[in-house]
PDB file of N, CA and C in Angstrom:
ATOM      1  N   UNK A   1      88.870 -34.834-120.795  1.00  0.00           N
ATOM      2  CA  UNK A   1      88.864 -36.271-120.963  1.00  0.00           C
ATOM      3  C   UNK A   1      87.740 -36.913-120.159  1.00  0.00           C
ATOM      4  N   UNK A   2      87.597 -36.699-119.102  1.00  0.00           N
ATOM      5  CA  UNK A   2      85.945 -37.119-117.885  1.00  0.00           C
ATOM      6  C   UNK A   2      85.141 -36.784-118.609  1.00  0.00           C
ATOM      7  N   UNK A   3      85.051 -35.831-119.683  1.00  0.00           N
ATOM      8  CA  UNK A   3      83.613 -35.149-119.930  1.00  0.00           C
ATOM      9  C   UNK A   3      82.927 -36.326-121.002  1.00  0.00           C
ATOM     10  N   UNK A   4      84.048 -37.071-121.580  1.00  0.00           N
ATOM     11  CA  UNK A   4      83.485 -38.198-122.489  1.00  0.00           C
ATOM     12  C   UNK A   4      83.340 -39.529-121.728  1.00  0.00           C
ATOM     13  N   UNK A   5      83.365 -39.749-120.325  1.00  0.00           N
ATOM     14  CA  UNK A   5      83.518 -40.550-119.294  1.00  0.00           C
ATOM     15  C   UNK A   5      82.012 -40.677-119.261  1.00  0.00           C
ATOM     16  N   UNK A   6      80.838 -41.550-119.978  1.00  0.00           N
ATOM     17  CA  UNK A   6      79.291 -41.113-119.108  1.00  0.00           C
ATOM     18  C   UNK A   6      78.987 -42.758-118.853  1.00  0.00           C
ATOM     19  N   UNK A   7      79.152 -43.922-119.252  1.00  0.00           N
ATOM     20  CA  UNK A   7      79.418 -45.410-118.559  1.00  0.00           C
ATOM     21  C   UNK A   7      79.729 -46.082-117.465  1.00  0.00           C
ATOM     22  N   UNK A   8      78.851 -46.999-117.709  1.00  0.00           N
ATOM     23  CA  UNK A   8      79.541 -47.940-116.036  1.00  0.00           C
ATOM     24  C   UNK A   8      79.519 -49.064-117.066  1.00  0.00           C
ATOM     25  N   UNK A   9      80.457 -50.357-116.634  1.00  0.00           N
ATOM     26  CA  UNK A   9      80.771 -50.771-117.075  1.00  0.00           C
ATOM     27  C   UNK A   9      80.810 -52.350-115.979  1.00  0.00           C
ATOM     28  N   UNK A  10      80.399 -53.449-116.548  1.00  0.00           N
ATOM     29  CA  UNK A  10      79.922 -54.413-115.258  1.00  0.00           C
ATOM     30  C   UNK A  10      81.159 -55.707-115.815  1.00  0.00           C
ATOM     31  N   UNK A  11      81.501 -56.110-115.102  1.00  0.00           N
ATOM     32  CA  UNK A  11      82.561 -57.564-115.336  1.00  0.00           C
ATOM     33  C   UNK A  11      81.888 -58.510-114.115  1.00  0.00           C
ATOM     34  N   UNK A  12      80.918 -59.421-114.242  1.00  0.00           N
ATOM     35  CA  UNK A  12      80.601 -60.195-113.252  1.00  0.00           C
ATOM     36  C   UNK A  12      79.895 -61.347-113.527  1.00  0.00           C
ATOM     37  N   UNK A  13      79.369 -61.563-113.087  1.00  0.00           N
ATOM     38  CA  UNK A  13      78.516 -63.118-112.819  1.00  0.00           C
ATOM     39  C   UNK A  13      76.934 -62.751-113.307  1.00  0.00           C
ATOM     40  N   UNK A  14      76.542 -63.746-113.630  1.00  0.00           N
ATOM     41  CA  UNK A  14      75.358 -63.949-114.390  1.00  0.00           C
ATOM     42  C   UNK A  14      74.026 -62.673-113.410  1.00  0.00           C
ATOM     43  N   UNK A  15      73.804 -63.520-112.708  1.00  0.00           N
ATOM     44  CA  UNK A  15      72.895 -62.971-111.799  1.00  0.00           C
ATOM     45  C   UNK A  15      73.256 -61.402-111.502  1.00  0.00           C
ATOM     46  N   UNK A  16      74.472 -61.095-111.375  1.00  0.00           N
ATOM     47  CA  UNK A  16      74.968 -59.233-110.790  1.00  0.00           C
ATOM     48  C   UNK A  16      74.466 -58.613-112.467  1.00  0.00           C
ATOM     49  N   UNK A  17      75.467 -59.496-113.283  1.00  0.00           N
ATOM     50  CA  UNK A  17      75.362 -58.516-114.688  1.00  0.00           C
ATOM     51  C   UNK A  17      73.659 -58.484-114.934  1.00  0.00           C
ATOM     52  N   UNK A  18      73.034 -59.518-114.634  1.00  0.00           N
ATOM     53  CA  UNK A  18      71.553 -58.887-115.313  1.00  0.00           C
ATOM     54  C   UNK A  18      71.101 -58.328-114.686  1.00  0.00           C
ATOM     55  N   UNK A  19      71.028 -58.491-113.079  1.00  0.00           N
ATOM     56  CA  UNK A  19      70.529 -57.012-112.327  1.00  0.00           C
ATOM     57  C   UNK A  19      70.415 -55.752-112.858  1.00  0.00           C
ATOM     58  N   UNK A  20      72.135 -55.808-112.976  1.00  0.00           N
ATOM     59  CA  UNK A  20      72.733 -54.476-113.531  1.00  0.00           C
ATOM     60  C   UNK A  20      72.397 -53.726-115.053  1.00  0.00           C
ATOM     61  N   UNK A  21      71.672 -54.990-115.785  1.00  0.00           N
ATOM     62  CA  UNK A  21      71.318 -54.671-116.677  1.00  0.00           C
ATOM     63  C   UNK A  21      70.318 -53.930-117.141  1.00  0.00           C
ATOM     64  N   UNK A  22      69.366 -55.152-115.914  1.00  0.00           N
ATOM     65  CA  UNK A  22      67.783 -54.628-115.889  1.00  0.00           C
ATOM     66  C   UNK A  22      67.595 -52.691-115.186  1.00  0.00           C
ATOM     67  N   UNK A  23      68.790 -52.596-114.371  1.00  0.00           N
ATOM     68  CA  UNK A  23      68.759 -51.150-114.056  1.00  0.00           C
ATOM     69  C   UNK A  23      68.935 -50.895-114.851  1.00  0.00           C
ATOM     70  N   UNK A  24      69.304 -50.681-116.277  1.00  0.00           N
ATOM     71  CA  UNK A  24      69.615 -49.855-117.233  1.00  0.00           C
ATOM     72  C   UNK A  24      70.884 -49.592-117.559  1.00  0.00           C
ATOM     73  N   UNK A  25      72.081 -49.817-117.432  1.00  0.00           N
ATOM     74  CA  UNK A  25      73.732 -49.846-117.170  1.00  0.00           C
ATOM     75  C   UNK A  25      73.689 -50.188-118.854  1.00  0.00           C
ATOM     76  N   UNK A  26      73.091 -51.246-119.601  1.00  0.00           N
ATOM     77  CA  UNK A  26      73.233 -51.690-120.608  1.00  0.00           C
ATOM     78  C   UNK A  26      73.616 -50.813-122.121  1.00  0.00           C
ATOM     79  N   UNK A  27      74.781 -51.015-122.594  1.00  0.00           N
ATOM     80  CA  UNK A  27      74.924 -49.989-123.467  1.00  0.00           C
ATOM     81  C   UNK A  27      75.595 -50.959-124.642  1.00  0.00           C
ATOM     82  N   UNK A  28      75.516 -51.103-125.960  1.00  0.00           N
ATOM     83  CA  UNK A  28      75.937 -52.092-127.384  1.00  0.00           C
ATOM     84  C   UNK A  28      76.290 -51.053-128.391  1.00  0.00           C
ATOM     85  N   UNK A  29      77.444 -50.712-128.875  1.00  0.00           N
ATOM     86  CA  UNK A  29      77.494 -49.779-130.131  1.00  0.00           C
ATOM     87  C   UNK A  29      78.553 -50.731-130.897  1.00  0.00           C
ATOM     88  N   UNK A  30      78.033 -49.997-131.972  1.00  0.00           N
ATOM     89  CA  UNK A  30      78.818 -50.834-133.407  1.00  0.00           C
ATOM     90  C   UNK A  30      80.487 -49.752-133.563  1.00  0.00           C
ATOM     91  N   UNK A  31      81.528 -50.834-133.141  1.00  0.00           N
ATOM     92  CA  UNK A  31      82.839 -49.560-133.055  1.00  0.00           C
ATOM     93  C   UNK A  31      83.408 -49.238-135.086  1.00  0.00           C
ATOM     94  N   UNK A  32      84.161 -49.252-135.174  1.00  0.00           N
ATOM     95  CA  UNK A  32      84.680 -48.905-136.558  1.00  0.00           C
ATOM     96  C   UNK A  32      84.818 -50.270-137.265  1.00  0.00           C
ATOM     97  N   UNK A  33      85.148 -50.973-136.667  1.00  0.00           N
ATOM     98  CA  UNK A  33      85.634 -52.519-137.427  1.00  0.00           C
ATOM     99  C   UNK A  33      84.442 -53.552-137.812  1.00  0.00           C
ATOM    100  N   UNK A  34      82.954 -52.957-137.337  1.00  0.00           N
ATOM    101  CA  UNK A  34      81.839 -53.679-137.258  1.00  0.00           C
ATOM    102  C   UNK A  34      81.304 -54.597-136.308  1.00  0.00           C
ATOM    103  N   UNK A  35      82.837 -54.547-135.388  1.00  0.00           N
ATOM    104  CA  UNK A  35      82.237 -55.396-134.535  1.00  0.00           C
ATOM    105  C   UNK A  35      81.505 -55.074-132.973  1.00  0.00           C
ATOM    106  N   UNK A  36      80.252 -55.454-132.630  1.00  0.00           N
ATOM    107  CA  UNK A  36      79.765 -54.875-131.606  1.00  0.00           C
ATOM    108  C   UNK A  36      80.328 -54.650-130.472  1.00  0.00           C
ATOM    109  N   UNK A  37      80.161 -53.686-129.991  1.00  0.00           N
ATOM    110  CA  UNK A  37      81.326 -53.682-128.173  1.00  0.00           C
ATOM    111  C   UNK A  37      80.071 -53.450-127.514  1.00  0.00           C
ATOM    112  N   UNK A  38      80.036 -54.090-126.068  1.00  0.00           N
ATOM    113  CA  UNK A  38      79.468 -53.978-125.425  1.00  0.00           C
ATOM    114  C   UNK A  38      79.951 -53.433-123.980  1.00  0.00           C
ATOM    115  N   UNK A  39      79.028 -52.804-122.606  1.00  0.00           N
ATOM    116  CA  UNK A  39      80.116 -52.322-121.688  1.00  0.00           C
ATOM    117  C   UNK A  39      79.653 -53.417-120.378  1.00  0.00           C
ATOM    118  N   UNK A  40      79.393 -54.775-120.766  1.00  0.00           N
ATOM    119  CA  UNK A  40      79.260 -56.000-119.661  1.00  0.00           C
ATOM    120  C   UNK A  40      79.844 -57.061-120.726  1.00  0.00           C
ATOM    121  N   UNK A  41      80.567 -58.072-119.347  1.00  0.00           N
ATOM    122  CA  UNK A  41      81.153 -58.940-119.262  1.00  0.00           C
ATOM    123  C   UNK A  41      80.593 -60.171-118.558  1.00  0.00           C
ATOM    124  N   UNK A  42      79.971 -61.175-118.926  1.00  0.00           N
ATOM    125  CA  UNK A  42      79.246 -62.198-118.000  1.00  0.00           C
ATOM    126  C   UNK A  42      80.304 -63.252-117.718  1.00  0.00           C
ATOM    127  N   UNK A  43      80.744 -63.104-116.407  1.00  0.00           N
ATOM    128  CA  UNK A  43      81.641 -64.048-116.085  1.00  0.00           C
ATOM    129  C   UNK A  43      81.020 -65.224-115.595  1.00  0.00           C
ATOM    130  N   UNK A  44      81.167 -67.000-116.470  1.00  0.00           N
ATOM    131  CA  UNK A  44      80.850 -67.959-116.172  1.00  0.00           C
ATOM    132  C   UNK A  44      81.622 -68.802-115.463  1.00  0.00           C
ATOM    133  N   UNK A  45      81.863 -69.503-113.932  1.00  0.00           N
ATOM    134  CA  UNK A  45      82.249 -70.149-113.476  1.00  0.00           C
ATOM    135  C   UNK A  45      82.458 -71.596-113.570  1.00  0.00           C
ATOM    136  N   UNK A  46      83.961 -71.855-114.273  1.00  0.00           N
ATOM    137  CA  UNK A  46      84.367 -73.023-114.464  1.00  0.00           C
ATOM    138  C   UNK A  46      84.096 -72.638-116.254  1.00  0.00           C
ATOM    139  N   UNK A  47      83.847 -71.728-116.986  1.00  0.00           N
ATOM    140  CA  UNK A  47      83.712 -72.037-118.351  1.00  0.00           C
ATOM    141  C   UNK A  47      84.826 -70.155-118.570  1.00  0.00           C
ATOM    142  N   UNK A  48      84.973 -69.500-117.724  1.00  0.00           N
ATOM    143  CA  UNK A  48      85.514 -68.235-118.467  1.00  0.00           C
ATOM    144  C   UNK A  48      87.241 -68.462-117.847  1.00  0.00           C
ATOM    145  N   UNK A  49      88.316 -68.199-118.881  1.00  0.00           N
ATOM    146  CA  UNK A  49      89.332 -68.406-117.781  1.00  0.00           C
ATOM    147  C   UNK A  49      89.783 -67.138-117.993  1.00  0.00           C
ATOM    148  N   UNK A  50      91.029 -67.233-116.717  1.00  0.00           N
ATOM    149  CA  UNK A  50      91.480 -66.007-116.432  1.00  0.00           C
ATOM    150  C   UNK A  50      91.849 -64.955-117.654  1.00  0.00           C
ATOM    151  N   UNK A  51      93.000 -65.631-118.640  1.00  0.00           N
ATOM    152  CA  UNK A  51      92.895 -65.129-119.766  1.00  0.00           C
ATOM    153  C   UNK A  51      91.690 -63.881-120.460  1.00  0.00           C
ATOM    154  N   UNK A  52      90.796 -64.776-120.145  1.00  0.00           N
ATOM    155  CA  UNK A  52      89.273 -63.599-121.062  1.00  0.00           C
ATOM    156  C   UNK A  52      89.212 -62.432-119.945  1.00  0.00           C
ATOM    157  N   UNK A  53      89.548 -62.731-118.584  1.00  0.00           N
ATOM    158  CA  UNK A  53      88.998 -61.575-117.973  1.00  0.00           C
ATOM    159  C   UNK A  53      89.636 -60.628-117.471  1.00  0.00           C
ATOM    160  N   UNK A  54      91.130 -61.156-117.572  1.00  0.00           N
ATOM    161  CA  UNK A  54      92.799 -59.982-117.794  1.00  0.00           C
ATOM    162  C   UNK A  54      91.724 -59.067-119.267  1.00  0.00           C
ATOM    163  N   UNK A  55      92.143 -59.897-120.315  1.00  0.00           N
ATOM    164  CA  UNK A  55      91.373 -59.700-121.827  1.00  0.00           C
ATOM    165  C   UNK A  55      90.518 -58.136-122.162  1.00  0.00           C
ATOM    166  N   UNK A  56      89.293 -58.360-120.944  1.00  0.00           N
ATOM    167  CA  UNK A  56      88.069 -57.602-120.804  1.00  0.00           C
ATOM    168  C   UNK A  56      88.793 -56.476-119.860  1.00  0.00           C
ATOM    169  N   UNK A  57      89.063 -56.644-118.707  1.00  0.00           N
ATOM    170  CA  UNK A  57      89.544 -55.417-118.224  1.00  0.00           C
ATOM    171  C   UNK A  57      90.215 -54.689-118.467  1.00  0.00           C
ATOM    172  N   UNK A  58      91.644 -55.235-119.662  1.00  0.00           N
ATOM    173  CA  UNK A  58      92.500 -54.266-119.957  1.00  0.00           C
ATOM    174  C   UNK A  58      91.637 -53.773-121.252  1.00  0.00           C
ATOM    175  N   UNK A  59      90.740 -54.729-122.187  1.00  0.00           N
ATOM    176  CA  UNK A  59      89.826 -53.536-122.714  1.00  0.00           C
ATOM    177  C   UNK A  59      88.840 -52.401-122.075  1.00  0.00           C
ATOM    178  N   UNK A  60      88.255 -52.718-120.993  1.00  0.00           N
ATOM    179  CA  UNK A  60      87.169 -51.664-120.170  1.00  0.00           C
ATOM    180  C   UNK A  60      88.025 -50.278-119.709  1.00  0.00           C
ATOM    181  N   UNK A  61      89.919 -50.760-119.544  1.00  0.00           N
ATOM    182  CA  UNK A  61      90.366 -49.916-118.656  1.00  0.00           C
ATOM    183  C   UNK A  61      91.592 -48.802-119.554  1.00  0.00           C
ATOM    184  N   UNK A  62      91.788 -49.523-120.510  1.00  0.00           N
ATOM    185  CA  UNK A  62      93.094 -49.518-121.392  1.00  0.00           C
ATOM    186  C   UNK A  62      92.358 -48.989-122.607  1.00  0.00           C
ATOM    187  N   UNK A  63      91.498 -49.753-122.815  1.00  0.00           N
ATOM    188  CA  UNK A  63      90.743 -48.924-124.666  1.00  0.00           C
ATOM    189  C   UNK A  63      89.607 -48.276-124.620  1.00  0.00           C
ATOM    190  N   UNK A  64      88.990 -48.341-123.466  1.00  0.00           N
ATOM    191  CA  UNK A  64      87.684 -47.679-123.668  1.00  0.00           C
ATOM    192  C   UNK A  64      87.935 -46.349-123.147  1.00  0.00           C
ATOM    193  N   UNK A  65      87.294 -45.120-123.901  1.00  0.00           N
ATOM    194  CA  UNK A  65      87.536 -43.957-123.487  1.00  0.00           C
ATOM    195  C   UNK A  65      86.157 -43.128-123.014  1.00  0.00           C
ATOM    196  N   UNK A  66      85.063 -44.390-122.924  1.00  0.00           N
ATOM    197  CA  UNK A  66      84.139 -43.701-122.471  1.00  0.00           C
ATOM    198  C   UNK A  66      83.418 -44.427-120.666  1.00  0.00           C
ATOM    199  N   UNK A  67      84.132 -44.905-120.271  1.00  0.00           N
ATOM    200  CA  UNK A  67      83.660 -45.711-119.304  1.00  0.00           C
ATOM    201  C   UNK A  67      84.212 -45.151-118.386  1.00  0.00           C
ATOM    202  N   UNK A  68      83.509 -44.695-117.003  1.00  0.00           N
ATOM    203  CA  UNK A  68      83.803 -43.913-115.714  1.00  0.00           C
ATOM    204  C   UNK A  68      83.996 -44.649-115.087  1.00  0.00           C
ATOM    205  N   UNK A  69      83.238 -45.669-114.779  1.00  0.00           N
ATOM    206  CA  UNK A  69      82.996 -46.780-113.565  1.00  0.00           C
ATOM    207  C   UNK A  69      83.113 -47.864-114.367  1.00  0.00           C
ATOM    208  N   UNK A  70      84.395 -49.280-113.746  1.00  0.00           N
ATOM    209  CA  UNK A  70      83.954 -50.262-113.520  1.00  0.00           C
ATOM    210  C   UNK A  70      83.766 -51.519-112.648  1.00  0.00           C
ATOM    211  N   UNK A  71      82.330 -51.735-112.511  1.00  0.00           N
ATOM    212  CA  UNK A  71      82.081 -52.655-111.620  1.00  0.00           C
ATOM    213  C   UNK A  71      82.690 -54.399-111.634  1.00  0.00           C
ATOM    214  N   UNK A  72      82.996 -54.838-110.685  1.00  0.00           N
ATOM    215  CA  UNK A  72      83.524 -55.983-110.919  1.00  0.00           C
ATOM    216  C   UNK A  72      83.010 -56.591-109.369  1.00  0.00           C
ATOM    217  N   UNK A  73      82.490 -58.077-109.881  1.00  0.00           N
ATOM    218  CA  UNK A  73      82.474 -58.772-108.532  1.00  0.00           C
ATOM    219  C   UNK A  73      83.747 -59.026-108.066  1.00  0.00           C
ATOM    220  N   UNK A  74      83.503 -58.958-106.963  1.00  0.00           N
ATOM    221  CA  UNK A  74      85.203 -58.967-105.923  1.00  0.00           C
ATOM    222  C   UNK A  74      85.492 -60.572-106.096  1.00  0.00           C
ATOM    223  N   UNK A  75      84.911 -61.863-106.393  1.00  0.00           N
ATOM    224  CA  UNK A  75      85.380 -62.866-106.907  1.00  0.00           C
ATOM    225  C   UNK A  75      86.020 -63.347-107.985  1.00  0.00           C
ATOM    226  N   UNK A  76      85.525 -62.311-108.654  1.00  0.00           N
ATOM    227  CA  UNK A  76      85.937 -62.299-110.056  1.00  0.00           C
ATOM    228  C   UNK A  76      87.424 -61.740-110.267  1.00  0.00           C
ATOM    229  N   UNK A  77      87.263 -59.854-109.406  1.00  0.00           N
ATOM    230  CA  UNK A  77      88.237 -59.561-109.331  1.00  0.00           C
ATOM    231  C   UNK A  77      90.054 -60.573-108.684  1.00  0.00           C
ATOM    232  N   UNK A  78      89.355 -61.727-108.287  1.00  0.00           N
ATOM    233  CA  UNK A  78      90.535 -62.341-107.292  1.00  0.00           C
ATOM    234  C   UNK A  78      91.556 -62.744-108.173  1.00  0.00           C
ATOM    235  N   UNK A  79      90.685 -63.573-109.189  1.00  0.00           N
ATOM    236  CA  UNK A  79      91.267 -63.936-110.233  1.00  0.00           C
ATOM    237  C   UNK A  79      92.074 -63.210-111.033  1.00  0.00           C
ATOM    238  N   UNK A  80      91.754 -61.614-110.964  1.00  0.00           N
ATOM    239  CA  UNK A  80      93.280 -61.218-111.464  1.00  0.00           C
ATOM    240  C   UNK A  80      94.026 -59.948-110.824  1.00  0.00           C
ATOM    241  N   UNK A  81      93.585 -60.534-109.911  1.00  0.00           N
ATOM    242  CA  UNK A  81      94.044 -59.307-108.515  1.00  0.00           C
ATOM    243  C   UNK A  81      95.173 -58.689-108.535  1.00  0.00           C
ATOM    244  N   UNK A  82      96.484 -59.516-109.006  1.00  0.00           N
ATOM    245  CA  UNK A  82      97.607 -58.520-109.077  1.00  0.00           C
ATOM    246  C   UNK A  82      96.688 -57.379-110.172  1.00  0.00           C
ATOM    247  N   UNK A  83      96.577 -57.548-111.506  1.00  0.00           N
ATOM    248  CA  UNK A  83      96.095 -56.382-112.550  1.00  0.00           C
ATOM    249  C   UNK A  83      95.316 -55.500-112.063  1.00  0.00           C
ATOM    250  N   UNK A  84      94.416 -55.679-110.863  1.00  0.00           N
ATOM    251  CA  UNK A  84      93.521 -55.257-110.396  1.00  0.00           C
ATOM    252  C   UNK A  84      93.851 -54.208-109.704  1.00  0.00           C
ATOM    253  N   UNK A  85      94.996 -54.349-108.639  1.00  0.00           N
ATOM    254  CA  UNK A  85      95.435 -53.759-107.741  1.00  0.00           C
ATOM    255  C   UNK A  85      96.733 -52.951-107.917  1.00  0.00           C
ATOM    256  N   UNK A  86      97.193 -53.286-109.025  1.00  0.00           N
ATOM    257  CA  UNK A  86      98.028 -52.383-110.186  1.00  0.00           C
ATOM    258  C   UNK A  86      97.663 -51.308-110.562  1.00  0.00           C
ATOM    259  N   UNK A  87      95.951 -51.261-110.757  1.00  0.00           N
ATOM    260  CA  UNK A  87      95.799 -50.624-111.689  1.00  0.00           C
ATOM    261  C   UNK A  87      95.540 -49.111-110.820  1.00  0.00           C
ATOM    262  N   UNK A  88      96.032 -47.866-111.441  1.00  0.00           N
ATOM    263  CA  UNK A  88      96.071 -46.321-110.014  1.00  0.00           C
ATOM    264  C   UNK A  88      95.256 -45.680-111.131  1.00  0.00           C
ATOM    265  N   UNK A  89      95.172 -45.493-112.396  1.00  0.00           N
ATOM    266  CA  UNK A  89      94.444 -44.766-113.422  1.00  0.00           C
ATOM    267  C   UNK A  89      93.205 -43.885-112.935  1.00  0.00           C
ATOM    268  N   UNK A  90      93.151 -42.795-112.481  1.00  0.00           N
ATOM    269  CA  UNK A  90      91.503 -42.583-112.384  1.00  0.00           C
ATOM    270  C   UNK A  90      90.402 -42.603-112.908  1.00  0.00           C
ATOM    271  N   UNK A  91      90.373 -42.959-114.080  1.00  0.00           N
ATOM    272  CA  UNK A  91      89.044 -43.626-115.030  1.00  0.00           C
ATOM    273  C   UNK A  91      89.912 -44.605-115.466  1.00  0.00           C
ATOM    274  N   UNK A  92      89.143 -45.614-115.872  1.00  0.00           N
ATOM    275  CA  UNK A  92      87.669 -45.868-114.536  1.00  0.00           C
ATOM    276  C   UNK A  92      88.191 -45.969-113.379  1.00  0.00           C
ATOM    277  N   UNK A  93      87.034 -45.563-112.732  1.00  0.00           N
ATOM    278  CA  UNK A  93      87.151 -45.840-111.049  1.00  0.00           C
ATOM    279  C   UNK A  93      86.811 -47.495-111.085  1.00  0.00           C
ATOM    280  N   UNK A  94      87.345 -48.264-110.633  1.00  0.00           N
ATOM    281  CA  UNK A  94      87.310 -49.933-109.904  1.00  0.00           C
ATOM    282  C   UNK A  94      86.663 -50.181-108.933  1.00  0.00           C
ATOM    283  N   UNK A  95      85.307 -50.302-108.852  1.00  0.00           N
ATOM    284  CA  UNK A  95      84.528 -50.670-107.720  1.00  0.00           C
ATOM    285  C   UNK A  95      84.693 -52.084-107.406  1.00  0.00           C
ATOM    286  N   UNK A  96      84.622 -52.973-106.552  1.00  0.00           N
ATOM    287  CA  UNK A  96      84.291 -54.165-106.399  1.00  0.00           C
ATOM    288  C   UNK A  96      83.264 -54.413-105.818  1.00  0.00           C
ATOM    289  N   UNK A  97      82.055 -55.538-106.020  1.00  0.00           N
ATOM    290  CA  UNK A  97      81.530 -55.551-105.540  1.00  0.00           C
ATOM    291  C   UNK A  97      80.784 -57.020-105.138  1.00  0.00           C
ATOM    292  N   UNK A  98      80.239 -57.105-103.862  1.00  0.00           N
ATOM    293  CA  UNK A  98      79.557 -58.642-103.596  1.00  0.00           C
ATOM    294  C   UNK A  98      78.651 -59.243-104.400  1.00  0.00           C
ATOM    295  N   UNK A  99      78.592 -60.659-104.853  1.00  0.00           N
ATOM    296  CA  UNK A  99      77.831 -61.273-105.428  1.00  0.00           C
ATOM    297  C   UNK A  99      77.080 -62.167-104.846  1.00  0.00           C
ATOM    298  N   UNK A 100      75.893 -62.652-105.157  1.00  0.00           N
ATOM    299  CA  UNK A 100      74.539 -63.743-104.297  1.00  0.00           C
ATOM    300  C   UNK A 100      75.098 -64.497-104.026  1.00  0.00           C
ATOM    301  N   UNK A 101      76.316 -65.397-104.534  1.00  0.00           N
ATOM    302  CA  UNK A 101      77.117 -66.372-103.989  1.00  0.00           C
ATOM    303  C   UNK A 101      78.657 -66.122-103.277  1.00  0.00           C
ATOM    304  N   UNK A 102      79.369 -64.896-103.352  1.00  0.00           N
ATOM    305  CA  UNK A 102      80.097 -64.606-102.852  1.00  0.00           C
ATOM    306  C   UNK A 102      79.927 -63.641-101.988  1.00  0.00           C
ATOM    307  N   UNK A 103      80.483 -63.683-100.401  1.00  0.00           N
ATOM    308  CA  UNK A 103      79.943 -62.310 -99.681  1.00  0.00           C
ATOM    309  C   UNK A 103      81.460 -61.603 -99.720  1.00  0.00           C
ATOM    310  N   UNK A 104      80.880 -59.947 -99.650  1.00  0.00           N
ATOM    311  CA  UNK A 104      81.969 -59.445 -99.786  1.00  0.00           C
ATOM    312  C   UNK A 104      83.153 -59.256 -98.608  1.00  0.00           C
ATOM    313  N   UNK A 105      84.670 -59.072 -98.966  1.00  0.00           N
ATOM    314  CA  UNK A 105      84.943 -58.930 -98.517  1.00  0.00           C
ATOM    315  C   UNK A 105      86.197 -57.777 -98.182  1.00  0.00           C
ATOM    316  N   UNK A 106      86.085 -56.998 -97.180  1.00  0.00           N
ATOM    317  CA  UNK A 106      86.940 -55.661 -97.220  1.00  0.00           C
ATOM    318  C   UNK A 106      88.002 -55.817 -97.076  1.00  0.00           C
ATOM    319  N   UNK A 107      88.791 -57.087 -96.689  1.00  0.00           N
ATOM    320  CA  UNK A 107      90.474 -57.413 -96.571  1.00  0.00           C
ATOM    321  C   UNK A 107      90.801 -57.391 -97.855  1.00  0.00           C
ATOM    322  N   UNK A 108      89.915 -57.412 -98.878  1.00  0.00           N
ATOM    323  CA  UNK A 108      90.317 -58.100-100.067  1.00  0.00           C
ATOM    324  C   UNK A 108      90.481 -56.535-101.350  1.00  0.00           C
ATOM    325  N   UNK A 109      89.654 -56.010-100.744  1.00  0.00           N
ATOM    326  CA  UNK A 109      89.229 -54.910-101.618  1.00  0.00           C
ATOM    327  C   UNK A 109      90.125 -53.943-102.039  1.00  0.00           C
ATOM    328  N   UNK A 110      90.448 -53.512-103.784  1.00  0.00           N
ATOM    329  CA  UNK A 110      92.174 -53.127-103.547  1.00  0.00           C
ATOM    330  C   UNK A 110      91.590 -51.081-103.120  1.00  0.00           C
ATOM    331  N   UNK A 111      90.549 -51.211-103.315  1.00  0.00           N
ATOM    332  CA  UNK A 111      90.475 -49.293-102.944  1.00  0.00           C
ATOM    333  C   UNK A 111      90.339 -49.105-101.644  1.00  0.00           C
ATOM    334  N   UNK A 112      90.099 -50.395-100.589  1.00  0.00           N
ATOM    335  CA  UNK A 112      90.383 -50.167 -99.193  1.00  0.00           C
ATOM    336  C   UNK A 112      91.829 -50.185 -98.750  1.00  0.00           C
ATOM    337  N   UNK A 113      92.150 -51.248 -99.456  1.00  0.00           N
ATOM    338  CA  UNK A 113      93.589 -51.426 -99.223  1.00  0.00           C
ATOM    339  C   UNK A 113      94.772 -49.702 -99.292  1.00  0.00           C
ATOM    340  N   UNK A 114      94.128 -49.350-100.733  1.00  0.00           N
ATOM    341  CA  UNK A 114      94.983 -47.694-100.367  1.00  0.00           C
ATOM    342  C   UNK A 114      94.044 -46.481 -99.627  1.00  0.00           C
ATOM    343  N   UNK A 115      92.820 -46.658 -99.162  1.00  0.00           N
ATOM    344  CA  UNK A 115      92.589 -45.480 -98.198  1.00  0.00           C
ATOM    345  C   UNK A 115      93.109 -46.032 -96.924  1.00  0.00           C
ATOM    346  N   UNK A 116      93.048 -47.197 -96.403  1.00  0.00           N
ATOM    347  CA  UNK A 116      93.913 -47.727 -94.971  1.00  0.00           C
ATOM    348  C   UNK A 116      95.420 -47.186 -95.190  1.00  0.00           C
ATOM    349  N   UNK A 117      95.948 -47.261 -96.591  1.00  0.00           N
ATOM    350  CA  UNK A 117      97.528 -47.249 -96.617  1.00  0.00           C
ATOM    351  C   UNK A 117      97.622 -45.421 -96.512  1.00  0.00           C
ATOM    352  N   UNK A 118      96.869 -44.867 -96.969  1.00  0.00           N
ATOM    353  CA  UNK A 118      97.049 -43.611 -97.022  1.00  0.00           C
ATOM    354  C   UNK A 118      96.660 -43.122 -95.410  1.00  0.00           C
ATOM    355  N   UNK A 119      95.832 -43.250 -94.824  1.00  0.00           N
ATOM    356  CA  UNK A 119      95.417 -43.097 -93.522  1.00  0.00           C
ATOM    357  C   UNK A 119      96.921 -43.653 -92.589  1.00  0.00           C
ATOM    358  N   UNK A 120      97.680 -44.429 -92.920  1.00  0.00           N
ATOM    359  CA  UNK A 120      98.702 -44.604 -92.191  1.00  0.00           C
ATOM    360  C   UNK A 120      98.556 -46.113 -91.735  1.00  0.00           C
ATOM    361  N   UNK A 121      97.363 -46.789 -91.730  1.00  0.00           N
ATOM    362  CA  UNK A 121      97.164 -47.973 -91.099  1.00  0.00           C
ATOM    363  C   UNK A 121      97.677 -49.291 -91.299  1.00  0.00           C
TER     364      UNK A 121
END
């Protein structure tokens, strides 16, 4: 099942997702129904609501069978943090990560949260 795992997969903010783009992360295929899937999510502030981005993750995490990694700004992630921190699946792995306007933060982060819990802390 990993061996069809070769994606990263970005849920974030304007500025992270095109970074991420311009590295090359960028991937568009036409699925069975015609309609294009893509493996980024541009989250707009004050225009995307929570709804779309429950929406996107349980597609990145739940239907996609080719995505290893996905990246998410940790602001973004807040917004649906219980789902977030629910989620134990090992693909994808759930990175979070800081954005130009949000700095990151490690209280918040749910894969710190279980290596502290596993460490005993």
């Amino acid at each position: 099942m990993a061996d069809k795992r070769t994606l990263i997969a970005v849920i974030g903010d304007e500025d992270t997702t095109t970074g991420l783009l311009l590295a090359g992360i960028g991937q568009v295929t036409n699925n069975n129904s015609n309609l294009t899937d893509k493996n980024f999510f541009i989250y707009q502030d004050g225009k995307t609501t929570r709804e779309e981005v429950s929406k996107i993750f349980e597609h990145y995490t739940e239907e996609r069978n080719d995505i290893a990694i996905l990246l998410i700004n940790q602001h973004v992630a807040e917004i649906i943090r219980s789902q977030v921190d629910s989620f134990v699946n090992p693909f994808p792995a759930i990175l979070e990560i800081p954005s130009k306007d949000h700095p990151y933060d490690p209280e918040k982060d749910s894969v710190l949260k279980r290596v502290r819990k596993l460490f005993g802390e």
